[in-house]
C-alpha atoms as a PDB file:
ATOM      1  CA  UNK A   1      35.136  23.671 -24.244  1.00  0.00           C
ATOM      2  CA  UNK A   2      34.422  20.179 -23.394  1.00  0.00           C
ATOM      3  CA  UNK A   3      33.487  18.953 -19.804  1.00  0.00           C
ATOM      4  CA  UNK A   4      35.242  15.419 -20.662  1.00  0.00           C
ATOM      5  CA  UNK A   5      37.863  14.729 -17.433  1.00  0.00           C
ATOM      6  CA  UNK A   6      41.134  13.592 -17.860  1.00  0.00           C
ATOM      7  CA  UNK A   7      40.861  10.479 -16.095  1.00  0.00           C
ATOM      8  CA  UNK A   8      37.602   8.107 -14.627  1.00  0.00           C
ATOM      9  CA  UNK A   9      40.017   5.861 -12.760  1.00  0.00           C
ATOM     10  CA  UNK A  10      42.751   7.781 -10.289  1.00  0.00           C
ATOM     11  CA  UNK A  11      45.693   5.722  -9.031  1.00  0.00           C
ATOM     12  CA  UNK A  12      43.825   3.901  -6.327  1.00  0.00           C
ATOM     13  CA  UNK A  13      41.807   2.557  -8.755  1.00  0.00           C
ATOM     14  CA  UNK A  14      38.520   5.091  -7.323  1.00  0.00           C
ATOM     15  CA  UNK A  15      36.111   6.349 -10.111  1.00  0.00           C
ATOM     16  CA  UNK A  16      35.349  10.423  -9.949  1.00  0.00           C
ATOM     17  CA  UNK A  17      32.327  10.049  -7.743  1.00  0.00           C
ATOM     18  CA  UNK A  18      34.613   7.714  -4.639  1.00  0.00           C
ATOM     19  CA  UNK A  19      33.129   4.485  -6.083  1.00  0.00           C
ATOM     20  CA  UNK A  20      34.936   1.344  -6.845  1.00  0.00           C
ATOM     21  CA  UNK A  21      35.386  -0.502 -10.037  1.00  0.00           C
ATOM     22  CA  UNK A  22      32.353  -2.863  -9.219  1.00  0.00           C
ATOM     23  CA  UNK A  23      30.574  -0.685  -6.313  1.00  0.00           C
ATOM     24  CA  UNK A  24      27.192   0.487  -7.981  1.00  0.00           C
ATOM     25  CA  UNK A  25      25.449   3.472  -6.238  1.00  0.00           C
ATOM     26  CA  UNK A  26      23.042   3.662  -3.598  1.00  0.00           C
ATOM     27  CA  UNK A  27      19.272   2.226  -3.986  1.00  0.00           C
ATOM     28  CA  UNK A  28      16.691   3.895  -2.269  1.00  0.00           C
ATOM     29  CA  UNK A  29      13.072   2.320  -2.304  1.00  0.00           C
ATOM     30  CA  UNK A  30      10.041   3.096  -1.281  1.00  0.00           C
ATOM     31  CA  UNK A  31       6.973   1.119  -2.093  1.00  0.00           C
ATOM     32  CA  UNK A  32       3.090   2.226  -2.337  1.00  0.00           C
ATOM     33  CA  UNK A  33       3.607   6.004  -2.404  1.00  0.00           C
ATOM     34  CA  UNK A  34       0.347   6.836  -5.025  1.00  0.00           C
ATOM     35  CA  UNK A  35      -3.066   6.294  -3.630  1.00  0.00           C
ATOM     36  CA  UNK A  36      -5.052   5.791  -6.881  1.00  0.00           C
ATOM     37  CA  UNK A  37      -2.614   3.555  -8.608  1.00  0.00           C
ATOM     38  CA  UNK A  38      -2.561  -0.359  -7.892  1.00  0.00           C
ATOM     39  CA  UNK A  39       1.084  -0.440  -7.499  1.00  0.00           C
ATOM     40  CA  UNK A  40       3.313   2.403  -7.155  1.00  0.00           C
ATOM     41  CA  UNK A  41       7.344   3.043  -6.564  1.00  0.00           C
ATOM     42  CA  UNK A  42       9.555   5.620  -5.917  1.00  0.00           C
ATOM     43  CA  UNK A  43      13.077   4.880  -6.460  1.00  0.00           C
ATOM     44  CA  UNK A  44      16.678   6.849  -5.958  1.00  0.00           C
ATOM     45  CA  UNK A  45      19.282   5.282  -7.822  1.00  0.00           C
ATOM     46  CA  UNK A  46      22.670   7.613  -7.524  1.00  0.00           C
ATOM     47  CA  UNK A  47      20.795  11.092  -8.600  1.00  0.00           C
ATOM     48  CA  UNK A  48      18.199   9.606 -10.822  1.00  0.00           C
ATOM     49  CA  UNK A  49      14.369  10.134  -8.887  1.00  0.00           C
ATOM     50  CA  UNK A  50      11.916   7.769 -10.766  1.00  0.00           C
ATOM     51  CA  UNK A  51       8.388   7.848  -9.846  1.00  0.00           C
ATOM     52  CA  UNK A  52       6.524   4.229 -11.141  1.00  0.00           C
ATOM     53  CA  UNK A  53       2.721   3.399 -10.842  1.00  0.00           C
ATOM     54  CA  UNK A  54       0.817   0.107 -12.069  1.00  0.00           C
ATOM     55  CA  UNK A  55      -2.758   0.442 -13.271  1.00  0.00           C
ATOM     56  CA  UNK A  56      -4.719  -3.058 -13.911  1.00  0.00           C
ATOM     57  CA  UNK A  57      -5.392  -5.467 -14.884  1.00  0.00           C
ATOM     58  CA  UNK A  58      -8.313  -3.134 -16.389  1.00  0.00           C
ATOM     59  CA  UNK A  59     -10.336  -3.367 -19.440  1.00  0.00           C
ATOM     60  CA  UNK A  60      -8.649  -2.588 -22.838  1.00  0.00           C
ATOM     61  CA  UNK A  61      -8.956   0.689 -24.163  1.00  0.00           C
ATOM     62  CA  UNK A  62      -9.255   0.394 -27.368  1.00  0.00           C
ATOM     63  CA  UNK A  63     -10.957  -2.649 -27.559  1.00  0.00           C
ATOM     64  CA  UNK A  64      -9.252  -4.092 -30.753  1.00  0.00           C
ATOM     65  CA  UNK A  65      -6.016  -4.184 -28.763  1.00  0.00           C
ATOM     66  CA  UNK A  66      -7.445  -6.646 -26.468  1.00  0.00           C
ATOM     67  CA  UNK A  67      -5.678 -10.571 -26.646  1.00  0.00           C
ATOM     68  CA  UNK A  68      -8.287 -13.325 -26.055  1.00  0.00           C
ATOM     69  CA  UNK A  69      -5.836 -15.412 -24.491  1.00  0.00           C
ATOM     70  CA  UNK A  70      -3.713 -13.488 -22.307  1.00  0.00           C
ATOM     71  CA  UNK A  71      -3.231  -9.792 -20.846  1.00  0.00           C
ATOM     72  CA  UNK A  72      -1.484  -7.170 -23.068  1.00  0.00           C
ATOM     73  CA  UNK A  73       1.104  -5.290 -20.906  1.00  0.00           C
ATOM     74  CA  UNK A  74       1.807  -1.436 -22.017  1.00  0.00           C
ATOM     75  CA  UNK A  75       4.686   0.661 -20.459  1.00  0.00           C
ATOM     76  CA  UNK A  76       5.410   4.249 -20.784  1.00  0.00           C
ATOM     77  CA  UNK A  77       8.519   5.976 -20.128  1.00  0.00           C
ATOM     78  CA  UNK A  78       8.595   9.653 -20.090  1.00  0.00           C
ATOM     79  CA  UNK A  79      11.809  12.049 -18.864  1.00  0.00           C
ATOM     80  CA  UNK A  80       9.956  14.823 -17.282  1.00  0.00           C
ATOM     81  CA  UNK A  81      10.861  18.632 -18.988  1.00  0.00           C
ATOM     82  CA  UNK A  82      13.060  19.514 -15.849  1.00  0.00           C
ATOM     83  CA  UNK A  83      14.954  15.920 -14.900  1.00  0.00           C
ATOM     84  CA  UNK A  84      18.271  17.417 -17.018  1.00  0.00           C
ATOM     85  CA  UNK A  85      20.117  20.572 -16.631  1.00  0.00           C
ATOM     86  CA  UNK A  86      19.337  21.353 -20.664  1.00  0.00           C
ATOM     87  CA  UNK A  87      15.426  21.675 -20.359  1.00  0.00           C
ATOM     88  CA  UNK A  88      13.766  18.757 -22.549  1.00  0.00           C
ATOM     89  CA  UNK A  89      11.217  19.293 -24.993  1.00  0.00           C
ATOM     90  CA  UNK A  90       7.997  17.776 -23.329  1.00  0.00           C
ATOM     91  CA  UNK A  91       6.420  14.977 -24.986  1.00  0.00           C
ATOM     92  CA  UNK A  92       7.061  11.563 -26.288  1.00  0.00           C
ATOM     93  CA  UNK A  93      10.356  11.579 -28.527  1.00  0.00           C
ATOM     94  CA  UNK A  94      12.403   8.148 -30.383  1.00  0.00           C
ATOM     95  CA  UNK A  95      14.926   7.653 -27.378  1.00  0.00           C
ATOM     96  CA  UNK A  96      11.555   7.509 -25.263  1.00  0.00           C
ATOM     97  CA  UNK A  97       9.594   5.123 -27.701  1.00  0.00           C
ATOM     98  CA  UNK A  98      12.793   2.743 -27.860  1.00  0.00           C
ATOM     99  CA  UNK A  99      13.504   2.240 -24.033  1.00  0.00           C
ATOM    100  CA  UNK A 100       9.794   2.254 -23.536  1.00  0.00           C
ATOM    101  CA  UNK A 101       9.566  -0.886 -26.338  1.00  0.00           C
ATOM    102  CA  UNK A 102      12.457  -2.693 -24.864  1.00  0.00           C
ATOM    103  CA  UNK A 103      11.511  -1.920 -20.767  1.00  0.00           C
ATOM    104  CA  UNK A 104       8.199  -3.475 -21.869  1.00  0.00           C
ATOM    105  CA  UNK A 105       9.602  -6.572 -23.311  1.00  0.00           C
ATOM    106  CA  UNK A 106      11.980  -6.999 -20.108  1.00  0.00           C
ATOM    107  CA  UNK A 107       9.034  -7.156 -18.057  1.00  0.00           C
ATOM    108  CA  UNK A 108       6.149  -8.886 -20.149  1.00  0.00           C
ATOM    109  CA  UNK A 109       7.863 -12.315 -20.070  1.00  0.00           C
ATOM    110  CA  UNK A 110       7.821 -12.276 -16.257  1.00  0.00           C
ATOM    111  CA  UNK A 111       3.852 -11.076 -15.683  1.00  0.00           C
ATOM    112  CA  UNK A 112       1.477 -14.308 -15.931  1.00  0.00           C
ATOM    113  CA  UNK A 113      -0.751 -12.408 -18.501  1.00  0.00           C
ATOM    114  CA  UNK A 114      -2.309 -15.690 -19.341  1.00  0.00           C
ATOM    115  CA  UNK A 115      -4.496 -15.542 -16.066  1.00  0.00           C
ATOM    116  CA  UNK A 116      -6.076 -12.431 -17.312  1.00  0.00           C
ATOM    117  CA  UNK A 117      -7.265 -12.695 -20.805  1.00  0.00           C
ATOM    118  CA  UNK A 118      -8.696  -9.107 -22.440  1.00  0.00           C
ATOM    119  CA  UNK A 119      -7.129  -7.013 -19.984  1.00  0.00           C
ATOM    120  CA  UNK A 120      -4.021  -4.610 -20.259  1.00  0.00           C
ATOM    121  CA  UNK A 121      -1.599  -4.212 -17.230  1.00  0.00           C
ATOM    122  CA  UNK A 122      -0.709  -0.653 -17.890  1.00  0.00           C
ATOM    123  CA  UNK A 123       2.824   0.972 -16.295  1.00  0.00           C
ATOM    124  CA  UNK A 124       3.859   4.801 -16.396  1.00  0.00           C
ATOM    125  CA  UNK A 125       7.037   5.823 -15.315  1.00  0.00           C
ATOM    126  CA  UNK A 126       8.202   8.979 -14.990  1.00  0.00           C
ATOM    127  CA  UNK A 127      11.807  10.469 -14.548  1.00  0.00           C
ATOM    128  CA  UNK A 128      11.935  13.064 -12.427  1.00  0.00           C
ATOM    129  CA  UNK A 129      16.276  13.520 -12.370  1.00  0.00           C
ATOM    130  CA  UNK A 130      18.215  12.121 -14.417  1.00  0.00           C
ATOM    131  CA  UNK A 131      21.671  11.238 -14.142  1.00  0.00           C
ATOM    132  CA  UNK A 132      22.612   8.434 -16.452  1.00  0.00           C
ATOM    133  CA  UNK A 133      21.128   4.741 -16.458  1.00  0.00           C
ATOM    134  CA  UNK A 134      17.168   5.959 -15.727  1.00  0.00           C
ATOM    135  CA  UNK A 135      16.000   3.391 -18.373  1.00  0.00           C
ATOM    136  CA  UNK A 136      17.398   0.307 -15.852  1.00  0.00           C
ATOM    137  CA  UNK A 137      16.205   2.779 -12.763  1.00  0.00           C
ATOM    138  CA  UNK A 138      13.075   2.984 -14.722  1.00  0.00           C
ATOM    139  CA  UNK A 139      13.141  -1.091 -14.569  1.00  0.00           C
ATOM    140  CA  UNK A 140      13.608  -1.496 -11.158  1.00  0.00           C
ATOM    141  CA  UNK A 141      10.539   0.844 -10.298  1.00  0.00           C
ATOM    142  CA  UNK A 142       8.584  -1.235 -12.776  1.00  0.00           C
ATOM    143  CA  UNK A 143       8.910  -4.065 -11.406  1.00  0.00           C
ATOM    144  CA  UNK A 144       8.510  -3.531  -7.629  1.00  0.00           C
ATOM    145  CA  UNK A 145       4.933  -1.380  -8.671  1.00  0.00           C
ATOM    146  CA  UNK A 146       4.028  -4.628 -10.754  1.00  0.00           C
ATOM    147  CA  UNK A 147       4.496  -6.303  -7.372  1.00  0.00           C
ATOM    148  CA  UNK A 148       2.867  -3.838  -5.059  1.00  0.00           C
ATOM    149  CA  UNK A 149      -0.369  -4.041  -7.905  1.00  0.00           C
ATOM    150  CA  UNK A 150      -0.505  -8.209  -6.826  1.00  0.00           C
ATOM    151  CA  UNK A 151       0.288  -9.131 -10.594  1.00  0.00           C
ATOM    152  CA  UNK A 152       1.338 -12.647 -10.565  1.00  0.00           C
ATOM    153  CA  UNK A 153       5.042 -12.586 -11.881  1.00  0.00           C
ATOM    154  CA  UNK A 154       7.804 -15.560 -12.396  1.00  0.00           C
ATOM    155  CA  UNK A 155      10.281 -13.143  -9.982  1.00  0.00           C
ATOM    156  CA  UNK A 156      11.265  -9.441 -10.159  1.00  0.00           C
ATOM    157  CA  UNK A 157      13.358  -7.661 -12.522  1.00  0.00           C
ATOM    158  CA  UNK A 158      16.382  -6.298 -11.604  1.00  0.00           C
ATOM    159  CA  UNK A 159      18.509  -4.077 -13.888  1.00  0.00           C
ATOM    160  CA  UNK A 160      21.864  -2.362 -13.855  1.00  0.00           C
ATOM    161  CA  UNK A 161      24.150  -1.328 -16.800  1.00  0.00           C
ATOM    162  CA  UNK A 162      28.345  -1.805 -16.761  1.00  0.00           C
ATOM    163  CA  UNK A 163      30.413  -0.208 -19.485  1.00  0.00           C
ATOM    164  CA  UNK A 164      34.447   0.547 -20.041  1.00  0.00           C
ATOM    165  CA  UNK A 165      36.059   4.133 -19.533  1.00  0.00           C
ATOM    166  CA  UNK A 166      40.094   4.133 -19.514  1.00  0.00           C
ATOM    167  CA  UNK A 167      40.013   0.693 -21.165  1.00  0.00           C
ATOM    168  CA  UNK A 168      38.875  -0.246 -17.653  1.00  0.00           C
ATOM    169  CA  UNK A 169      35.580  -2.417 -16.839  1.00  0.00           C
ATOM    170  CA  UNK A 170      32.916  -0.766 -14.308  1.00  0.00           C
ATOM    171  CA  UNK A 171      29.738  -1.555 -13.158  1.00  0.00           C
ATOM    172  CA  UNK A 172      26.520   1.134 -12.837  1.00  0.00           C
ATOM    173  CA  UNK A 173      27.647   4.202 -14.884  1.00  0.00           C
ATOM    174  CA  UNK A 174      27.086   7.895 -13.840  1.00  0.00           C
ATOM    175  CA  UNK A 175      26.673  10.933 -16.282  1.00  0.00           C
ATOM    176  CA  UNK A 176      30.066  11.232 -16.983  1.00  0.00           C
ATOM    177  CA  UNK A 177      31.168   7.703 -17.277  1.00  0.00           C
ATOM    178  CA  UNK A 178      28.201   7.443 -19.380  1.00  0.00           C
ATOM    179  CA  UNK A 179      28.507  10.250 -21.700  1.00  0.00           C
ATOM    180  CA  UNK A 180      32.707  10.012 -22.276  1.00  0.00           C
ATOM    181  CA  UNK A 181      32.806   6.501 -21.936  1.00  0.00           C
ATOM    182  CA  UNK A 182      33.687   4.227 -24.639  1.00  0.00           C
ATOM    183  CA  UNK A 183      30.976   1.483 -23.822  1.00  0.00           C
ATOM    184  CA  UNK A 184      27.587   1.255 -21.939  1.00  0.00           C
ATOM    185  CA  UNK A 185      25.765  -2.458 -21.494  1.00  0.00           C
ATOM    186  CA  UNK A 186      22.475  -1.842 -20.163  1.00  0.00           C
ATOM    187  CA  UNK A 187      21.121  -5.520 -18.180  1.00  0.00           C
ATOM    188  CA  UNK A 188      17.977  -6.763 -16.542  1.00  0.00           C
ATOM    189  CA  UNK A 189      17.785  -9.894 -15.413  1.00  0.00           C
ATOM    190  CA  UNK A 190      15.552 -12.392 -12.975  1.00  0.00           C
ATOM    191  CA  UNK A 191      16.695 -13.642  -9.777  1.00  0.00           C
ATOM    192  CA  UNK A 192      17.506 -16.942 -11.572  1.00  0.00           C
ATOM    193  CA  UNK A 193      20.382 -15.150 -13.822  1.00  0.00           C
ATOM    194  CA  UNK A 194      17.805 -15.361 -17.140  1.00  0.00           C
ATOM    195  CA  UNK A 195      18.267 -11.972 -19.166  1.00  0.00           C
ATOM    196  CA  UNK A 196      15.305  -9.915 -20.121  1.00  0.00           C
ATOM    197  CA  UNK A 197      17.332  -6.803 -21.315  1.00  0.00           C
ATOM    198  CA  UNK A 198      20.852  -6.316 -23.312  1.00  0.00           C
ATOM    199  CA  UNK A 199      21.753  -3.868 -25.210  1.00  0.00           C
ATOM    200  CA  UNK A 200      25.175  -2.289 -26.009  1.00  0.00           C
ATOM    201  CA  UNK A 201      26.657   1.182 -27.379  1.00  0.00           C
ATOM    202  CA  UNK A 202      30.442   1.231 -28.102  1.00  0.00           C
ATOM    203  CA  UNK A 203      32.999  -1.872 -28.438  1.00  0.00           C
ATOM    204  CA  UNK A 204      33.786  -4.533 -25.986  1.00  0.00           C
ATOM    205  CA  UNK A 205      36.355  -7.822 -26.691  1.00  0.00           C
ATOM    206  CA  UNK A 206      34.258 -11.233 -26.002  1.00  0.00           C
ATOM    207  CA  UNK A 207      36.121 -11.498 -22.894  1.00  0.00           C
ATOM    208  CA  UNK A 208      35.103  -7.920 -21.867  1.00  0.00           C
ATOM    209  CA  UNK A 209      31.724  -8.596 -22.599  1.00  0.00           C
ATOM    210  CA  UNK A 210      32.142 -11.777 -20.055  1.00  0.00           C
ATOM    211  CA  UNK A 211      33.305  -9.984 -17.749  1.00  0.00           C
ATOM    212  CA  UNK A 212      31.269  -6.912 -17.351  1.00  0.00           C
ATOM    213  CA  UNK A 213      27.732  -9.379 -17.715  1.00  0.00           C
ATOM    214  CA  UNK A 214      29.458 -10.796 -14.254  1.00  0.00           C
ATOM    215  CA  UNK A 215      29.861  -8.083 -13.076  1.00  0.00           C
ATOM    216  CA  UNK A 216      26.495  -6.260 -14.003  1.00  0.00           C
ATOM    217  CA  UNK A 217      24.973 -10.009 -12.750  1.00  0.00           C
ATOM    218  CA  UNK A 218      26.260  -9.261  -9.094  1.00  0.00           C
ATOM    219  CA  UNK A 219      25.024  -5.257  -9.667  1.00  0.00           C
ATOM    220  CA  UNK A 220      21.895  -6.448 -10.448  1.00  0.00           C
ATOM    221  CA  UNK A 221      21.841  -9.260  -7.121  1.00  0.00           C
ATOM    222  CA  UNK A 222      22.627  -6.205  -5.175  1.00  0.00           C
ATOM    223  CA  UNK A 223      19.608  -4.475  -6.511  1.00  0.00           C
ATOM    224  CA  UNK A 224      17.146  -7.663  -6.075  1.00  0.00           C
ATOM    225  CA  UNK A 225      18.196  -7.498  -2.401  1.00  0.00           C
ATOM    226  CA  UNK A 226      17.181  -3.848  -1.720  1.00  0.00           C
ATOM    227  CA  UNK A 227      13.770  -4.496  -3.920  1.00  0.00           C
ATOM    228  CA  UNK A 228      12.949  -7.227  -2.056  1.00  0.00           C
ATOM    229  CA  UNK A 229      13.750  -5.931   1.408  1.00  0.00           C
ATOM    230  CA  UNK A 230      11.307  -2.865   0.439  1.00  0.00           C
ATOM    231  CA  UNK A 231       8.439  -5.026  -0.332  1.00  0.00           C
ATOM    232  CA  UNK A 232       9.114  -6.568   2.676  1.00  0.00           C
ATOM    233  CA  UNK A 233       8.849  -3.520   4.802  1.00  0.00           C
ATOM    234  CA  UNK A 234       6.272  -2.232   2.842  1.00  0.00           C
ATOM    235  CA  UNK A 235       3.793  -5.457   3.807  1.00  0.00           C
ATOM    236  CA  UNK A 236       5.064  -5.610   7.261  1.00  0.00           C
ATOM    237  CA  UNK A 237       4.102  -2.206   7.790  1.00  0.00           C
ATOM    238  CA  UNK A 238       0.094  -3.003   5.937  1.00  0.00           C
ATOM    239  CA  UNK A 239       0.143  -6.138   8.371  1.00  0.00           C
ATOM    240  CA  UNK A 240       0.991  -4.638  11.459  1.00  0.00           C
ATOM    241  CA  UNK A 241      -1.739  -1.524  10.676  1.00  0.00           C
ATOM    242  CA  UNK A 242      -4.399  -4.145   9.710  1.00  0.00           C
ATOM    243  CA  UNK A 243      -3.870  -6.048  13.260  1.00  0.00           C
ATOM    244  CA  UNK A 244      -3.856  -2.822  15.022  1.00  0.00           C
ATOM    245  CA  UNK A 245      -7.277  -1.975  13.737  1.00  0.00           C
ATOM    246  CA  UNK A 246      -8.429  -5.518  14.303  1.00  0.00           C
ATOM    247  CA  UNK A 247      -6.545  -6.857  17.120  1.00  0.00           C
ATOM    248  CA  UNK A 248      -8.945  -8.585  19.558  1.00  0.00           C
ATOM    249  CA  UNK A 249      -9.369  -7.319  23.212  1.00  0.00           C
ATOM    250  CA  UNK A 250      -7.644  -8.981  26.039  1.00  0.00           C
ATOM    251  CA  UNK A 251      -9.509 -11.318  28.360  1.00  0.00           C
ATOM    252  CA  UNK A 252      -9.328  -9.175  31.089  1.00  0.00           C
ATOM    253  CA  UNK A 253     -10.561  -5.941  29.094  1.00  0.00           C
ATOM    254  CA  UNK A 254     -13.358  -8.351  27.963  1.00  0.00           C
ATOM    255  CA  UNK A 255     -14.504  -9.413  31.497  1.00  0.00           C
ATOM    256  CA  UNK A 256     -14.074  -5.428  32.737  1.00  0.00           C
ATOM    257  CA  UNK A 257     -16.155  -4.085  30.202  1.00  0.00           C
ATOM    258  CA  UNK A 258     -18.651  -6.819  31.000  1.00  0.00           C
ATOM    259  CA  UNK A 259     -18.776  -6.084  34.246  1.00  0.00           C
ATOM    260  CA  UNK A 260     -19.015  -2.238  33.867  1.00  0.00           C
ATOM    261  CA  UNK A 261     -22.221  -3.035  31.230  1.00  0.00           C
ATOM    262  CA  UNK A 262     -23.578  -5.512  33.911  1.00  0.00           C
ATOM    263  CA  UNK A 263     -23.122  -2.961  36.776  1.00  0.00           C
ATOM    264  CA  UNK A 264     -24.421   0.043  34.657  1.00  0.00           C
ATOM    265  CA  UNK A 265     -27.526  -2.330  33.691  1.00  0.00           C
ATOM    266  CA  UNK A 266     -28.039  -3.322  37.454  1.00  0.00           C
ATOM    267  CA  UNK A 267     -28.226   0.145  38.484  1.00  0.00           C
ATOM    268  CA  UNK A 268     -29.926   1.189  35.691  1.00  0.00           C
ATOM    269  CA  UNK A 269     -32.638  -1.380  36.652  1.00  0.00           C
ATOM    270  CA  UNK A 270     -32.625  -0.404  40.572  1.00  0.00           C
ATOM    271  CA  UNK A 271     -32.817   3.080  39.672  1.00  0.00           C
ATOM    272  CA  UNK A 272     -36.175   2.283  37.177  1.00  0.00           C
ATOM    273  CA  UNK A 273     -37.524   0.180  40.035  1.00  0.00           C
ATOM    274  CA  UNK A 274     -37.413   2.864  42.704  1.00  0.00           C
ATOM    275  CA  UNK A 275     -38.901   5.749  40.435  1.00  0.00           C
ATOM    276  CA  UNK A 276     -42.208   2.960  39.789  1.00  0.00           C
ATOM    277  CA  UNK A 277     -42.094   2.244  43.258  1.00  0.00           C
ATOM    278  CA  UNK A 278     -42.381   5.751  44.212  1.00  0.00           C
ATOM    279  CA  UNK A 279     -44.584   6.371  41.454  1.00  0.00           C
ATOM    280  CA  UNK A 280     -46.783   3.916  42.095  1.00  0.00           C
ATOM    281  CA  UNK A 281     -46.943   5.069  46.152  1.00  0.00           C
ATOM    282  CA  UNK A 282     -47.718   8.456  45.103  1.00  0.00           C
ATOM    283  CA  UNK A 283     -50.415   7.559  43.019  1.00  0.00           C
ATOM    284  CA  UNK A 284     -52.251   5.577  45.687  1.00  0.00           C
ATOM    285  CA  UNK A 285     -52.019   8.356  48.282  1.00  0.00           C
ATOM    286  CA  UNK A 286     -55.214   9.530  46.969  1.00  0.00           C
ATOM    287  CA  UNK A 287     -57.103   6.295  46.418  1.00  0.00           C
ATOM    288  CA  UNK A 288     -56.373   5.960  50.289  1.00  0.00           C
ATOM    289  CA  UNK A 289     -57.542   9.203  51.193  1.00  0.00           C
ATOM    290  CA  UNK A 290     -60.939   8.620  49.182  1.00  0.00           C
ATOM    291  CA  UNK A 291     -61.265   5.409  51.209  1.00  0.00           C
ATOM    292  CA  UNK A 292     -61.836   7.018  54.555  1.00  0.00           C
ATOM    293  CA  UNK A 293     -65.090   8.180  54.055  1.00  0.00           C
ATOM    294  CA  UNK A 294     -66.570   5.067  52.280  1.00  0.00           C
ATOM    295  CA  UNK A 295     -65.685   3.093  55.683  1.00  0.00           C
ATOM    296  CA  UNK A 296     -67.252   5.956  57.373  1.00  0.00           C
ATOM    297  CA  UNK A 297     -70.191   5.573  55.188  1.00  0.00           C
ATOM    298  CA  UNK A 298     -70.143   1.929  55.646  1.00  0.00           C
ATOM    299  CA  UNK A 299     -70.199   2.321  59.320  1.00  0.00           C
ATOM    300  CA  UNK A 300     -72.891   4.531  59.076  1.00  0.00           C
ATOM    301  CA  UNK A 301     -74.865   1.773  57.399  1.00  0.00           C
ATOM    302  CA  UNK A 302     -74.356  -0.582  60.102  1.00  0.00           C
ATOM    303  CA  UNK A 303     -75.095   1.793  62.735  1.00  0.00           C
ATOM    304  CA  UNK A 304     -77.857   2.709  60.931  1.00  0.00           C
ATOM    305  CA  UNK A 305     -79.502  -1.195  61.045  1.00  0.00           C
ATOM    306  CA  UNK A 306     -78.333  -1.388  64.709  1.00  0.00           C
ATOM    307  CA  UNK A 307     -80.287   1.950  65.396  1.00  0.00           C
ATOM    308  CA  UNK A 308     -83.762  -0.386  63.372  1.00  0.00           C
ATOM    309  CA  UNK A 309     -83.383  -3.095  66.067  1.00  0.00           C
ATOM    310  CA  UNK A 310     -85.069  -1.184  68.368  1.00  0.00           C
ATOM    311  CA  UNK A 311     -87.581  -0.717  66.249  1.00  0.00           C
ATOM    312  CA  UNK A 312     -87.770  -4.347  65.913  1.00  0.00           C
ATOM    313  CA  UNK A 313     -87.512  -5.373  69.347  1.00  0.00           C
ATOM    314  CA  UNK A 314     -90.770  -2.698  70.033  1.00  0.00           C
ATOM    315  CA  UNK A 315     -92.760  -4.491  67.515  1.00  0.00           C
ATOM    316  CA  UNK A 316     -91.906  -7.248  69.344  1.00  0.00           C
ATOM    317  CA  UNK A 317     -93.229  -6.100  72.493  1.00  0.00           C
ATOM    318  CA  UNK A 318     -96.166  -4.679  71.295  1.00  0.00           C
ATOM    319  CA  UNK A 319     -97.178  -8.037  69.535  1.00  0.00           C
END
């Protein structure tokens, strides 16, 4: 029996999940979120949960891969086993080795690889849910972990996809739309409007085709906005925990402390001063004591030659 509903589009023109024709769904971002990478992501588009991390630019691996001239820049996309409801065999399969081909291309055109010659920007992405449009999810990760990594790039990539159910345009496609619908554009592009990414499955008119890149154009502006505003946060909140760890004392703390150092040293000093003092008093009570009796024995001496004169005076006499 097949899951397929009757109608996308109900009378007030609102898609099956409450969205409008051009509304796409909500972008969650959070930058920085793995330790060991140099730039990480974790993104929430709709239901899809895509985990991104940036690792370079690093030394080529192997070595006859390397470019003299400029960086090489290797992406990875992988749907993790439990991201649908159908488990998926693990491993690297063709829709995996296409979208990570094409992702790569999207983003390689933006990195400055020509400032690092013989290196290889490396980026892994992993979908943890899925719930159509993870390979311009998977983009939008990408792209802010390039940026959290420091790689010089021309701008970010944004991406969003638009396709036609009921002969009716609509921008950002969810699992049904995507699976029962009769088109589905995948787009990245830069802030500028240049396109890095278009592909197509179904049939559009040329005019469709006009249309929906507008409209995918202002999904994707939507989605610069919220990138942007993360990375913003993100440095804001790196800033503000670097100048808390180095924020420099106030002048008044400064002349406290100095005076509670100066204090401490000044009693430290007195106290030092007293115990030599009283040392040094204690000490000498003994060489005092041992001084008596050598004035005694010095008056002895003189009484002794006073007790002589006598003597003297009797020779004196006798004479």
């Amino acid at each position: 029996m097949s899951d397929k509903p009757e109608k996308f589009i109900d009378e007030n023109g609102l898609r099956l999940d409450g969205r409008k024709l051009d509304q796409i769904r909500d972008v969650n971002i959070e930058v920085g979120v793995l330790a060991r990478a140099d730039g990480s992501c974790y993104l929430e588009f709709g239901n899809n949960k895509v985990i991104a991390a940036v690792y370079g630019p690093r030394e080529v691996h192997p070595r006859h891969q390397q470019e003299s001239t400029r960086a090489i820049v290797r992406y990875k996309y992988n749907m993790a086993s439990f991201s649908v409801e159908d488990r998926k065999r693990p491993g690297p399969d063709r829709r995996s080795t296409e979208i990570s081909k094409v992702s790569r291309e999207a983003l390689e055109d933006q990195v400055f690889t020509e400032y690092f010659p013989k290196s290889a920007i490396d980026i892994f992405v992993e979908v943890l849910q899925a719930d159509a449009g993870t390979r311009t999810a998977a983009l939008n990760a990408a792209s802010v972990a390039l940026a959290d990594a420091g790689i010089p790039m021309r701008g970010l990539v944004s991406a969003c996809a638009f396709g036609k159910v009921d002969d009716t345009l609509v921008v950002d496609l969810n699992k049904d739309e995507d699976n029962y619908g009769q088109a589905d554009v995948p787009i990245a592009m830069t802030p500028d409007g240049k396109i890095t990414l278009l592909q197509m499955d179904g049939h559009l008119t040329p005019e469709e085709l006009k249309t929906g890149l507008e409209m995918a154009q202002e999904g994707c502006r939507q989605v610069y906005e919220v990138q942007r505003q993360a990375l913003m946060d993100h440095y804001a909140k790196m800033q503000g925990e670097t100048a808390e760890e180095t924020e420099a004392p106030s002048v008044e703390d400064v002349v406290s402390d100095e005076e509670k150092v100066a204090s401490e040293d000044v009693s430290t000093v007195t106290e030092e001063v007293e115990e030599k003092v009283i040392g040094e008093s204690v000490k000498e009570e003994p060489e005092v004591k041992e001084a008596i009796p050598i004035e005694e024995d010095e008056e002895n001496e003189v009484d002794g030659e006073t007790d002589e004169e006598p003597d003297v005076e009797e020779d004196d006499f006798h004479e």
